[in-house]
Protein backbone atom coordinates (compact mmCIF):
# COMPACT_ATOMS: atom_id res chain seq x y z
CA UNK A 1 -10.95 -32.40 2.32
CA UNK A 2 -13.21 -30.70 4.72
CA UNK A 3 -17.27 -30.78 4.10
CA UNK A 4 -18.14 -26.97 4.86
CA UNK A 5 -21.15 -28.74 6.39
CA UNK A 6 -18.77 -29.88 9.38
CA UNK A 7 -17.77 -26.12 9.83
CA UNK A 8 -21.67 -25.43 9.99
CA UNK A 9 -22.63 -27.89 12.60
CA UNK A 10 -19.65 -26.95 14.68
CA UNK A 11 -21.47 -23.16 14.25
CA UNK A 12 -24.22 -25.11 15.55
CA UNK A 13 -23.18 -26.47 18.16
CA UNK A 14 -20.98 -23.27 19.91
CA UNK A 15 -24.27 -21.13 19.84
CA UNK A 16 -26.47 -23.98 21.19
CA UNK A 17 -24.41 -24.20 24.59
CA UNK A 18 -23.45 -21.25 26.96
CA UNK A 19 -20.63 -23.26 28.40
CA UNK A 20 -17.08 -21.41 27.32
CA UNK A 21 -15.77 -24.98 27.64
CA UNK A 22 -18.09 -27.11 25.61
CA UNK A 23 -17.29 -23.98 22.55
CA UNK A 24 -13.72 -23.97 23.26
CA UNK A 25 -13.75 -27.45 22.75
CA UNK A 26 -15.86 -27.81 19.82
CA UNK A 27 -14.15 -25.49 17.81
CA UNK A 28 -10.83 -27.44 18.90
CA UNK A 29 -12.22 -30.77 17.37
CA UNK A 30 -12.89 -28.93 13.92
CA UNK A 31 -9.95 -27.04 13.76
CA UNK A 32 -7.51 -30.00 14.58
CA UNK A 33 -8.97 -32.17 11.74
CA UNK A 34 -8.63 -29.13 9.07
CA UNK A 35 -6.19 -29.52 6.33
CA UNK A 36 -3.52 -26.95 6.04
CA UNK A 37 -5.20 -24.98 3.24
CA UNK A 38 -8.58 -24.66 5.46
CA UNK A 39 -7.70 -23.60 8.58
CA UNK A 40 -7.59 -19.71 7.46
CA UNK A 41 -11.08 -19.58 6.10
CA UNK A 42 -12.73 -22.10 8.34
CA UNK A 43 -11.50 -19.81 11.43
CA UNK A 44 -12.85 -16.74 9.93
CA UNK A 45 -15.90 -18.25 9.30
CA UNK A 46 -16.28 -19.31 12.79
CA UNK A 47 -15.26 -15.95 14.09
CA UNK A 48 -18.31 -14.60 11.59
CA UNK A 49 -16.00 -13.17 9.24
CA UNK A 50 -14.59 -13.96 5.55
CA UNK A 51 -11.44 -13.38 4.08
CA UNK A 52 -12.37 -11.73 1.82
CA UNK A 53 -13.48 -8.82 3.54
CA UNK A 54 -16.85 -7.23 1.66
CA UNK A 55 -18.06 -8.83 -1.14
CA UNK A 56 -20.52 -6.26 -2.03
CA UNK A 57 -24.28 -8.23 -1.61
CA UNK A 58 -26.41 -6.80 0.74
CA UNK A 59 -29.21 -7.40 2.85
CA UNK A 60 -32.06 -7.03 -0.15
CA UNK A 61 -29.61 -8.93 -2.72
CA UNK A 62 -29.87 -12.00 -0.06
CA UNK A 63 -33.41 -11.44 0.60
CA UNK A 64 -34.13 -11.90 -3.23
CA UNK A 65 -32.39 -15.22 -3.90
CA UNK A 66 -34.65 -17.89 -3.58
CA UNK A 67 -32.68 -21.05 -3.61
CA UNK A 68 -33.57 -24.55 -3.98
CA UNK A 69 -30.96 -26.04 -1.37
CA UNK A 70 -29.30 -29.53 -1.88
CA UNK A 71 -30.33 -32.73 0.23
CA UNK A 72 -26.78 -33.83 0.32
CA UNK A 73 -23.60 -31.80 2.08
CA UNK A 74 -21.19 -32.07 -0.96
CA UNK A 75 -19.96 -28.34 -0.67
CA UNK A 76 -16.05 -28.36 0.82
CA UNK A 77 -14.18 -25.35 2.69
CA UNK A 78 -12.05 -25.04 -0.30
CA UNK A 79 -15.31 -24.80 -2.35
CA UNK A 80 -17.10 -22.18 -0.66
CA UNK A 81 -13.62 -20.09 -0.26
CA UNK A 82 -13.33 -19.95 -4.20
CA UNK A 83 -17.09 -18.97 -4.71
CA UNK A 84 -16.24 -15.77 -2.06
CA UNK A 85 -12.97 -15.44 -4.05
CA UNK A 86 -15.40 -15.42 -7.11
CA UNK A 87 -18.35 -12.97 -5.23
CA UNK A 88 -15.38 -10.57 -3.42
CA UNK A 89 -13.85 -10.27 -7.38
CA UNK A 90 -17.72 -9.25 -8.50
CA UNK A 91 -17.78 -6.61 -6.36
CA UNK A 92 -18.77 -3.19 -7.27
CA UNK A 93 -21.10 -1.59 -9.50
CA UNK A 94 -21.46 -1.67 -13.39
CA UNK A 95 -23.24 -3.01 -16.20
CA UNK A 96 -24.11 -6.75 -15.60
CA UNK A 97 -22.24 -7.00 -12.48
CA UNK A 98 -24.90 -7.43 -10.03
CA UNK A 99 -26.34 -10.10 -12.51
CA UNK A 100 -23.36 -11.75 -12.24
CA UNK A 101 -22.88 -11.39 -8.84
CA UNK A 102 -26.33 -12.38 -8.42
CA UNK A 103 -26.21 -15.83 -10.28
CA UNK A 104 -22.59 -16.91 -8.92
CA UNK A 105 -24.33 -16.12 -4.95
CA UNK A 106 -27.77 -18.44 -6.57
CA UNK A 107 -25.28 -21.12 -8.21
CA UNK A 108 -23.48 -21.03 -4.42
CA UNK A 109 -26.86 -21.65 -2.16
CA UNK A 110 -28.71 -24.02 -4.65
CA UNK A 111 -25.06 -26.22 -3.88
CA UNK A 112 -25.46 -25.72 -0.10
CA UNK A 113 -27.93 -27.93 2.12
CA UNK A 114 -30.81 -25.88 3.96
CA UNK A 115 -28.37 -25.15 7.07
CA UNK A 116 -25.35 -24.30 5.22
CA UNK A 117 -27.32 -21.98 2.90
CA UNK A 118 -28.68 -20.24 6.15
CA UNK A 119 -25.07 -20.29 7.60
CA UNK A 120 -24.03 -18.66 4.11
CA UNK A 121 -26.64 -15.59 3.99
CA UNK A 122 -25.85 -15.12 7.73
CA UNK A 123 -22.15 -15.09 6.89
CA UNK A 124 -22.46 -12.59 3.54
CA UNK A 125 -25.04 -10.64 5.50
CA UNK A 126 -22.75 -9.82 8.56
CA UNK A 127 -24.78 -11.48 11.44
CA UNK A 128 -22.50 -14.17 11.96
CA UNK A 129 -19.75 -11.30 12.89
CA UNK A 130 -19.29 -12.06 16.77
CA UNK A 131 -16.36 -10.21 17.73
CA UNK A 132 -17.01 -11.69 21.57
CA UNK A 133 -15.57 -14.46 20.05
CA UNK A 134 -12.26 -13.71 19.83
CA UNK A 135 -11.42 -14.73 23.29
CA UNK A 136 -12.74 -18.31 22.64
CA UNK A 137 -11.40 -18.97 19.29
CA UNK A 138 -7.64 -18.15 20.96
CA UNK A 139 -8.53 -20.78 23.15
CA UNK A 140 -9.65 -22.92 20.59
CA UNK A 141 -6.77 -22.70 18.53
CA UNK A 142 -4.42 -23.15 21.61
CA UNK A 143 -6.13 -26.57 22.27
CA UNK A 144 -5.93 -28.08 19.07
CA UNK A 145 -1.80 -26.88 18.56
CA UNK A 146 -1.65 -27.99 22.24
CA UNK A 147 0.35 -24.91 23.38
CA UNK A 148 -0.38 -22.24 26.31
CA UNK A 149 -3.07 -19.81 25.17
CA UNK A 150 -0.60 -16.76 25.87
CA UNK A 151 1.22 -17.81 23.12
CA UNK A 152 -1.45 -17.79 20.64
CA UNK A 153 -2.77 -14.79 22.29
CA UNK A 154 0.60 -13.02 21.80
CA UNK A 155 0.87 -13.64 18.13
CA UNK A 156 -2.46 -12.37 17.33
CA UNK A 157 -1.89 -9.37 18.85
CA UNK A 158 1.27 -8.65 17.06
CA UNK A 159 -0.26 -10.16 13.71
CA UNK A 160 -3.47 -8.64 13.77
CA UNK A 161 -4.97 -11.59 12.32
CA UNK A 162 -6.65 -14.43 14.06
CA UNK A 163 -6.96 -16.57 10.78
CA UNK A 164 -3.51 -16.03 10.11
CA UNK A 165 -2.16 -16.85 13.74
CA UNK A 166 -4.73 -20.09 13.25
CA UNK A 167 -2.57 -21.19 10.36
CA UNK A 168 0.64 -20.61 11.89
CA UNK A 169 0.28 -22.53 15.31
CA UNK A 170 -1.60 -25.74 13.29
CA UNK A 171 0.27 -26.14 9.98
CA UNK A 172 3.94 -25.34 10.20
CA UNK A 173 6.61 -27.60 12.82
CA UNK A 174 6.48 -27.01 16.66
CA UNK A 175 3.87 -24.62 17.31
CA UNK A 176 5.52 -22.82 20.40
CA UNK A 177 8.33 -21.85 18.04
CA UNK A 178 6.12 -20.79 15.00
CA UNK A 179 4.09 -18.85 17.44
CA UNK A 180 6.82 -17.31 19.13
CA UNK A 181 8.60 -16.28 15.86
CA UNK A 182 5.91 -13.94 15.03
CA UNK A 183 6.69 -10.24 16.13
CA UNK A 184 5.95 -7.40 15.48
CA UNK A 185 7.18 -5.86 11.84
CA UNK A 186 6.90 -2.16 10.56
CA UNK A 187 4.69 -1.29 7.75
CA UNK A 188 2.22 -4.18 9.61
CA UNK A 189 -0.33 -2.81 11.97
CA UNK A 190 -0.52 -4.78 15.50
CA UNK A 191 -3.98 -4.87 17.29
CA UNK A 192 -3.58 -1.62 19.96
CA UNK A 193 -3.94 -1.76 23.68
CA UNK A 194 -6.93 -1.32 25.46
CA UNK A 195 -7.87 0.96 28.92
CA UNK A 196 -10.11 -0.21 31.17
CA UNK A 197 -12.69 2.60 32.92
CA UNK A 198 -11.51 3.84 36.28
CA UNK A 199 -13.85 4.73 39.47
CA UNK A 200 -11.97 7.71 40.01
CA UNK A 201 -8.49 8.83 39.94
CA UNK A 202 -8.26 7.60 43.58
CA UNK A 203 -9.03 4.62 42.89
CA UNK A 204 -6.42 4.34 39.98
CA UNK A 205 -3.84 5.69 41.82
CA UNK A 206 -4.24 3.27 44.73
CA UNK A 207 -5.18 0.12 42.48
CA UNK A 208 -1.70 1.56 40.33
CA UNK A 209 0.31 2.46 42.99
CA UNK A 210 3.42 0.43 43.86
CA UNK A 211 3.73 -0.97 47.52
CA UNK A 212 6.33 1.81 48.68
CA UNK A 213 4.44 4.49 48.19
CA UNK A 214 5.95 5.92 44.57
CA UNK A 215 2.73 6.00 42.68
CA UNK A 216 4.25 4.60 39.37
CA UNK A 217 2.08 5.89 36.97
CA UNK A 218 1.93 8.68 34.69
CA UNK A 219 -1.64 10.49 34.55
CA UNK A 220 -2.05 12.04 30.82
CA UNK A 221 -4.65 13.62 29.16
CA UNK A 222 -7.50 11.52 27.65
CA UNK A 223 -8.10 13.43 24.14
CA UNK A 224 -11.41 13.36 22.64
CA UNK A 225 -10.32 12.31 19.48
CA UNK A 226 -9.40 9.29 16.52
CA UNK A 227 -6.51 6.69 17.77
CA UNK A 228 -4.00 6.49 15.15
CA UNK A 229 -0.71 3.76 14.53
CA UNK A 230 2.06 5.09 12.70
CA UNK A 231 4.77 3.18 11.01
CA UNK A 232 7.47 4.72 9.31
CA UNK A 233 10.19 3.47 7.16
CA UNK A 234 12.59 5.47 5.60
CA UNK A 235 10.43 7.73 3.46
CA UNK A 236 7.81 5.65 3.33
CA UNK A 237 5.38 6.66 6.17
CA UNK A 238 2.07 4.49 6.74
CA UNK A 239 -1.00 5.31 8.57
CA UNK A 240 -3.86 2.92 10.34
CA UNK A 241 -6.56 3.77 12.63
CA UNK A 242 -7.94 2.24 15.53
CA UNK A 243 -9.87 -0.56 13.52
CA UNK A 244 -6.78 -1.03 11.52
CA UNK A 245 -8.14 0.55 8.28
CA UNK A 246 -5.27 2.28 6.65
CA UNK A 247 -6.19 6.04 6.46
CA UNK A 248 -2.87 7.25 5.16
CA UNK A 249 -4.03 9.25 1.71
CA UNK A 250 -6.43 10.79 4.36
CA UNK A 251 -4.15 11.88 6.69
CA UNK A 252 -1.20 13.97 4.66
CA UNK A 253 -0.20 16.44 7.63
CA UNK A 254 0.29 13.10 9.56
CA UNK A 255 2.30 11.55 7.00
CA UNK A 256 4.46 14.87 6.38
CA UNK A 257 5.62 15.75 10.18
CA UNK A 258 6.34 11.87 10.50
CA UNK A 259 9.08 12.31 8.03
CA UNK A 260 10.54 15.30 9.93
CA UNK A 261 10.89 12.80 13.02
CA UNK A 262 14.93 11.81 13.75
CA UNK A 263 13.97 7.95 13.04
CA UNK A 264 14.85 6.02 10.02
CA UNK A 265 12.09 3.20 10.98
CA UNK A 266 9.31 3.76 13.89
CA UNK A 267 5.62 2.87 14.87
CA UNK A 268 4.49 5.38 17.13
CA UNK A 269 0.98 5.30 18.78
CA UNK A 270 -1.49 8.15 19.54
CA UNK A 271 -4.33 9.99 18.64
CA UNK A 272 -5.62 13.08 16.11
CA UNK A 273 -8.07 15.28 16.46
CA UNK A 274 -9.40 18.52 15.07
CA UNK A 275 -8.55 21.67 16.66
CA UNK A 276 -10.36 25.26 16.98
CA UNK A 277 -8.78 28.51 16.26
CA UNK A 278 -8.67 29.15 20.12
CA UNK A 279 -6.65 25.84 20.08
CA UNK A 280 -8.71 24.18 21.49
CA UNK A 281 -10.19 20.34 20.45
CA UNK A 282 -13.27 20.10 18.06
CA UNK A 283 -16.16 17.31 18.69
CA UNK A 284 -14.92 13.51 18.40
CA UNK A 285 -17.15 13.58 14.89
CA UNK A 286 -15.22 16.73 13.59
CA UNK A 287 -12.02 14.84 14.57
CA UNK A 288 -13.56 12.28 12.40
CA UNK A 289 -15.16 14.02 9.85
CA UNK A 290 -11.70 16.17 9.26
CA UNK A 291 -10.19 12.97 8.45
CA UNK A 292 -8.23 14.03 5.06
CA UNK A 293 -8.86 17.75 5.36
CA UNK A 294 -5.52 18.78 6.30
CA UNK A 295 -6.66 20.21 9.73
CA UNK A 296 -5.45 17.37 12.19
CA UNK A 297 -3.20 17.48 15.00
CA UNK A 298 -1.60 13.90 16.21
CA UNK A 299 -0.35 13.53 19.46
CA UNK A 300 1.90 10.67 20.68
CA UNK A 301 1.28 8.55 23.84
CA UNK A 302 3.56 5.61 23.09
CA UNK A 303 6.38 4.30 21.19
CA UNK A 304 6.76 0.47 20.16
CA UNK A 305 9.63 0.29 17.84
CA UNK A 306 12.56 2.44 17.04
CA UNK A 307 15.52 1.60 14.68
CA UNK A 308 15.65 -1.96 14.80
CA UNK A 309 14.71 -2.21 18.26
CA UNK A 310 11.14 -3.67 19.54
CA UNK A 311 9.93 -2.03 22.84
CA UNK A 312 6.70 -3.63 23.14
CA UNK A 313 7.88 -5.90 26.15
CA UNK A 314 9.92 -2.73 27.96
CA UNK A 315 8.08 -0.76 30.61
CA UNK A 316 6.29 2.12 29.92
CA UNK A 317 8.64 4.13 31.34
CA UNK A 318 11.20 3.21 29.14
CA UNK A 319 9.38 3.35 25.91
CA UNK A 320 7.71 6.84 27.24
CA UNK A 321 11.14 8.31 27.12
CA UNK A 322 11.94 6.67 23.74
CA UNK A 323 8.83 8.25 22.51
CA UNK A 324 10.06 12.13 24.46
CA UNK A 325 13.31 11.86 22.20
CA UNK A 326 11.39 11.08 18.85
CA UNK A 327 8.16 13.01 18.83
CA UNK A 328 9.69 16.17 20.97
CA UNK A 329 6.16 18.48 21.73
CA UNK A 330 4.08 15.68 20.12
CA UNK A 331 4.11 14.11 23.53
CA UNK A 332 0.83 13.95 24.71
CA UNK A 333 0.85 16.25 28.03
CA UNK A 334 0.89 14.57 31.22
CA UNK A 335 2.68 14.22 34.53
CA UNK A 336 5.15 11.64 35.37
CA UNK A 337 5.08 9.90 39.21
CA UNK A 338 3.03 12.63 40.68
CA UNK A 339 2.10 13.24 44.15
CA UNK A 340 -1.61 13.33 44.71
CA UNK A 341 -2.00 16.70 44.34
CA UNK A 342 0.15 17.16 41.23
CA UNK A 343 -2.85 14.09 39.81
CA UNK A 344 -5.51 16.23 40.61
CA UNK A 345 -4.45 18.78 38.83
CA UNK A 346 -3.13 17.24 35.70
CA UNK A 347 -7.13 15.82 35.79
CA UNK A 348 -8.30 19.86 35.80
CA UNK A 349 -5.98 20.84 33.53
CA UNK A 350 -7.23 18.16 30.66
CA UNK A 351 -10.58 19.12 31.58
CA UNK A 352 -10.18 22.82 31.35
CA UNK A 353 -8.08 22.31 27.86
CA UNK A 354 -11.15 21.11 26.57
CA UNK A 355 -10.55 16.86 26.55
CA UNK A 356 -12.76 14.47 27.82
CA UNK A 357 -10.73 13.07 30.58
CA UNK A 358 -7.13 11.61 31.51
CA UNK A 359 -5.88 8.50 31.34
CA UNK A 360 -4.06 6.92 34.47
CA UNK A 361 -1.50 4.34 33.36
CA UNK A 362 1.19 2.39 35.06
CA UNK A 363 4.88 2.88 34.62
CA UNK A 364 6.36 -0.46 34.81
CA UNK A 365 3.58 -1.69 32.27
CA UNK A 366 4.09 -3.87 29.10
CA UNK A 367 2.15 -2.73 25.60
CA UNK A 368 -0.51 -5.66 25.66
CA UNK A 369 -1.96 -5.47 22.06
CA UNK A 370 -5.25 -6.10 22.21
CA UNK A 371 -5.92 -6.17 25.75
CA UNK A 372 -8.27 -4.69 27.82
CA UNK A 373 -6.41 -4.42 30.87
CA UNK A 374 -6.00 -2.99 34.60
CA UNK A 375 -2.94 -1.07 33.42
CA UNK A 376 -4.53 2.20 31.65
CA UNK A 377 -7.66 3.46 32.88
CA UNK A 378 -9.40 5.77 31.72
CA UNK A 379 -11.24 8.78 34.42
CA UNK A 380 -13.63 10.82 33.21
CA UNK A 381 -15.91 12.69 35.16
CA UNK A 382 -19.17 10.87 34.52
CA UNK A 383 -20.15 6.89 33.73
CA UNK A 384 -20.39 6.39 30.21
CA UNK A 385 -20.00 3.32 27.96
CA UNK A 386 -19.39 1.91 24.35
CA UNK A 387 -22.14 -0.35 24.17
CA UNK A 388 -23.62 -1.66 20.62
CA UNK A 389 -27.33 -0.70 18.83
CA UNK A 390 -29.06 -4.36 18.50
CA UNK A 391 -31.93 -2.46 16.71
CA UNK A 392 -33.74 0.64 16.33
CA UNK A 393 -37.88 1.64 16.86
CA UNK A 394 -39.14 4.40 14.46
CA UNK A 395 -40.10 7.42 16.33
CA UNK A 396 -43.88 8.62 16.91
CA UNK A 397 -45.00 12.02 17.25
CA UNK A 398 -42.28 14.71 16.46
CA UNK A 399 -40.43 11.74 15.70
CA UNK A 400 -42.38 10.58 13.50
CA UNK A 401 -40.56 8.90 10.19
CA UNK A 402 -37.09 8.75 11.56
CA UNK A 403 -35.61 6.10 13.69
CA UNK A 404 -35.12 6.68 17.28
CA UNK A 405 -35.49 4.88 19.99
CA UNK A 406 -32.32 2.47 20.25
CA UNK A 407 -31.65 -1.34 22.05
CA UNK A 408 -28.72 -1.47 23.31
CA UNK A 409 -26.53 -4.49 24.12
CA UNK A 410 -23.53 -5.15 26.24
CA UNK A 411 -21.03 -7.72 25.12
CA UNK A 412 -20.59 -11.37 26.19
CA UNK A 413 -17.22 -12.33 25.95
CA UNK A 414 -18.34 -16.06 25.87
CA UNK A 415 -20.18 -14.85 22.54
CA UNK A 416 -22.93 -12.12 21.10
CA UNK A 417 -24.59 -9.50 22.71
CA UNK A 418 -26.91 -8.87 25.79
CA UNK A 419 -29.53 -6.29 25.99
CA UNK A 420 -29.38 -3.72 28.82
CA UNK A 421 -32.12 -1.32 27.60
CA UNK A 422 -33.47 1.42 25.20
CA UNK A 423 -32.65 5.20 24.97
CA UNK A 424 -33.75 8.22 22.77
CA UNK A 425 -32.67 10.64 25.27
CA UNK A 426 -29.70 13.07 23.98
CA UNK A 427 -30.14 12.37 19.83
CA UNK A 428 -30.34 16.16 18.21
CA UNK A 429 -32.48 16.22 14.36
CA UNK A 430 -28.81 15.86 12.92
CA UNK A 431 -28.29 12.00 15.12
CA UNK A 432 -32.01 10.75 14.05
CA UNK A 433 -31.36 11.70 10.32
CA UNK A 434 -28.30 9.83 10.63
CA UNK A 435 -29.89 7.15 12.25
CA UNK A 436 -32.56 6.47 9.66
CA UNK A 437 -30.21 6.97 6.60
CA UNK A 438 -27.65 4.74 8.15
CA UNK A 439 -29.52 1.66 10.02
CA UNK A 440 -30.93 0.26 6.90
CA UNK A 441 -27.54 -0.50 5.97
CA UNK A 442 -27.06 -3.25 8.42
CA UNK A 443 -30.56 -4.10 8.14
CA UNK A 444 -31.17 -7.84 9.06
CA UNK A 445 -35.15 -7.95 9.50
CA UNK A 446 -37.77 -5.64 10.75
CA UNK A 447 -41.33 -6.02 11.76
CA UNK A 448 -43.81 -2.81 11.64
CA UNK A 449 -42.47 -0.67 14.49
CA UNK A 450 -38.45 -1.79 14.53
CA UNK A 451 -35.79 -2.46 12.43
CA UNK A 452 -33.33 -5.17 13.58
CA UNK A 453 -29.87 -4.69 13.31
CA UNK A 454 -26.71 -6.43 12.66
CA UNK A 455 -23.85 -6.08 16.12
CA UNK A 456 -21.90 -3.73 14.80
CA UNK A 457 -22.79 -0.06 15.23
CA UNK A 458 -20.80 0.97 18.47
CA UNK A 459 -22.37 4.35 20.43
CA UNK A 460 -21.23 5.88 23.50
CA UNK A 461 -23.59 6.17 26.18
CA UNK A 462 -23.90 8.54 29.81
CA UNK A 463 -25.40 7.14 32.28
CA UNK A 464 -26.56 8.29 35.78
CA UNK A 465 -25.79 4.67 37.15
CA UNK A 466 -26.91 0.58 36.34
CA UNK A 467 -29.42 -0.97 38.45
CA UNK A 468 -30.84 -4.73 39.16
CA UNK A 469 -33.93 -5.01 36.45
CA UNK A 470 -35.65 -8.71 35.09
CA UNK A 471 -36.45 -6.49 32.26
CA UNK A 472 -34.12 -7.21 30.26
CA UNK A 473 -31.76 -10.11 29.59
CA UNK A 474 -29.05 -8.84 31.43
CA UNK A 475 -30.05 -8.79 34.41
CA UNK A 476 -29.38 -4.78 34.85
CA UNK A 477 -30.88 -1.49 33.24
CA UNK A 478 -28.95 1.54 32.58
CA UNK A 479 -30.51 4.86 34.53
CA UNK A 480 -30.95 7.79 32.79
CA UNK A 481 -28.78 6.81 29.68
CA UNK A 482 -28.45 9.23 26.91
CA UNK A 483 -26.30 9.41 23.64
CA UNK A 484 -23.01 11.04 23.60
CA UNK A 485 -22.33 9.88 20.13
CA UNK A 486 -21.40 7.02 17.61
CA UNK A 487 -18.28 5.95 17.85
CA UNK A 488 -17.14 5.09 14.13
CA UNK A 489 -13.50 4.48 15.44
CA UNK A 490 -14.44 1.71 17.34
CA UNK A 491 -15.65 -1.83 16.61
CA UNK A 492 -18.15 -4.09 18.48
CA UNK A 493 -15.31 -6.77 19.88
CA UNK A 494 -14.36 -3.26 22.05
CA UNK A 495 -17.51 -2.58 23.55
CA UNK A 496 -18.11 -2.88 27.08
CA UNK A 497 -18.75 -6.41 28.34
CA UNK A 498 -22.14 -7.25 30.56
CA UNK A 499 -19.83 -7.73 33.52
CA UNK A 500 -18.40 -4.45 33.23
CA UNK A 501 -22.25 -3.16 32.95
CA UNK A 502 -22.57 -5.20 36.29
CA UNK A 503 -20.01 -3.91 37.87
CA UNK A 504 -21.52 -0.20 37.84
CA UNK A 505 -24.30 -1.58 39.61
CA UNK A 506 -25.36 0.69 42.62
């Protein structure tokens, strides 16, 4: 059996170095010398997440616990995964439930030494949750199977589930086979693909462009609204959104025209949003906010399965015309190998329908769950990015009693988050009310102007450009950058990294 405490100190260890080698090969030791039964919690625990999911204690039930921690590690991974069993099962509200909850999270730290009870309240309290480590924990688990990274990379993707794809490559035979058995399975939501941003739809087209001139890409619109995976089986139709959250029972007119599709079994992938009487889209948060109202329109910009057959690994072209056979006018528009003029004016036409851009994608591309990639890009007509609120300064003057002034903070795909600078430019009454009722939520600590918070509120941002600054740690500071909005859709392992930030530099 595994002493959490080792899990702790490896914890340790990857946030004391910056070197992606020295963590990839830390978490390797630890996770080659887990039993079977440990390696799911022990790598969501090192990728600042539980399996359990919420458990219900928040920042001021964790604040309140004084402990009296142990002088001796004693506590095992198997230990601390029953007590979250135990906490996850007390979740909710009710008479004598917080009690409970209270004494099983007291019983839990006075068993923990000083570290791992810090590591604990950390972990329950969400500021452990690095998304930016995703990247290195594939790595890490491809070192201690011993197999290419690609294939562990690969399986998460289609899984969905780091954790799970931990167990699979170090407990079962030969890894590459285990690994490469895992595929993708309707009614189970695979991570979705990623665009990259775009410098203009020149520069897609020519970075897209095959070498004998046929530009190879379709150009489609970019729609301002929620990205939605569809699986369908039989009757039984299944709904998850970007973040993988099923949103099914809130989605009904979804659900109903995905029946009507010529399909026994599909997963289809696309996006919803709210439309206007003139027919034209609604505001992202409307789109979001009209989640289970019955008013949402989905649109269709790829197809990954249909009838037994995976497409994932055919071209886009291929599963595009899949996808043209099974959604019919659900296609989202766009134009297929167009000449440069025919580009430009697919671009005006999104814009003038009301959408926030088009997306530039290349025909002979794979679907890459997951990925960020070169592949899609995504034009828009000005700079903006998804970067994540670090904390949040309460406002003075008109301001005055509402949070307002935000950090922001790019992500560092070797782990956390880097501050590029404040804004309070482009927040209406509505945004700052939101602000201060929401904030506290993921409230970690505050001192008497600003309230820290937990890496996980994501908010798109405008910008004029990024310059050179020692101001912050970066190294760059964003001109002119004003909200756009919060992007609830989206979670902080998709923000923009630093080097992207860096990139934009003038």
């Amino acid at each position: 059996m595994t002493l959490f405490g080792a899990v702790v100190a490896t914890s340790g260890e990857v946030a004391a170095t910056r070197s992606r080698k020295a963590k990839t090969a830390a978490l390797a030791t630890l996770l080659a010398s887990l039993e079977p039964g440990e390696v799911r919690p022990a790598t969501a625990w090192l990728a600042g997440e539980m399996l359990q999911g919420r458990t219900g204690i928040g920042w001021r039930t964790l604040q309140a616990v004084t402990p009296t921690p142990a002088t001796t590690s004693t506590l095992t991974v198997g230990d601390v995964d029953a007590a979250l069993d135990r906490l996850a099962a007390l979740a909710g509200s009710g008479t004598g439930v917080g009690a409970r909850r209270a004494a099983e999270l007291a019983g839990l730290l006075d068993a923990a030494t000083g570290d791992e009870g810090r590591f604990l309240v950390r972990l329950l309290g969400g500021e452990l949750r690095q998304g930016a480590l995703e990247g290195i924990m594939i790595e890490a688990v491809a070192a201690a199977a011993e197999v290419p990274a690609d294939a562990v990379r690969r399986a998460f993707m289609l899984s969905g589930r780091l954790p799970a794809t931990a167990h699979v490559a170090l407990t079962g035979g030969d890894p590459v086979v285990e690994l490469g058995a895992v595929g993708l399975e309707v009614m189970r939501p695979l991570r979705p693909m990623l665009a990259s941003p775009g410098d203009s739809l020149a520069a897609a087209l020519a970075e897209l462009g095959a070498p004998d001139g046929d530009p190879g890409v379709v150009v489609e619109h970019k729609l301002d609204g929620a990205r939605i995976q569809v699986h369908r089986r039989g009757d039984e139709v299944r709904v998850w959104s970007r973040t993988l959250h099923e949103i099914t029972d809130a989605v009904p007119e979804i659900v109903a025209l995905t029946r009507t599709l010529p399909v026994d079994t599909v997963v289809l992938d696309g996006e919803t949003l709210a439309v206007a009487e003139d027919g034209r889209p609604r505001p992202f948060q409307e789109s979001m906010k009209g989640l289970g109202s019955g008013a949402m329109q989905p649109w269709f910009f790829d197809c990954l399965h249909r009838d037994g057959l995976d497409l994932v690994d055919e071209p886009l072209a291929a599963r595009r015309e899949v996808l043209a056979e099974v959604v019919g006018d659900r296609l989202i528009p766009g134009v297929v190998r167009p000449t440069v003029a025919q580009a430009e004016a697919a671009v005006a036409d999104a814009l003038a329908a009301g959408q926030e851009g088009s997306m530039v994608k290349a025909l002979d591309s794979t679907y890459s769950a997951g990925r960020r990639g070169r592949a899609w890009q995504k034009v828009k007509p000005s700079h903006t990015l998804d970067l994540v609120v670090l904390a949040c300064e309460w406002g003075s003057g008109r301001r005055r009693g509402w949070l307002s002034n935000i950090h922001l903070g790019a992500r560092d795909p070797d782990g956390g988050f880097v501050m590029i600078g404040k804004t309070f430019k482009g927040m209406t009454d509505a945004t700052l009310a939101w602000q201060t009722e929401t904030f506290p939520r993921y409230e970690t600590h505050r001192d008497s102007n600003t309230v820290y918070l937990r890496p996980e509120i994501v908010v798109e941002i405008e910008l004029d450009g990024v310059q050179t600054s020692t101001r912050y740690p970066g190294g760059v500071a964003l001109r002119f950058a004003r909200v756009v909005r919060y992007r609830d859709d989206k979670p902080a392992s998709e923000a923009d990294t630093i080097e992207t930030v860096r990139g934009l530099r003038g």
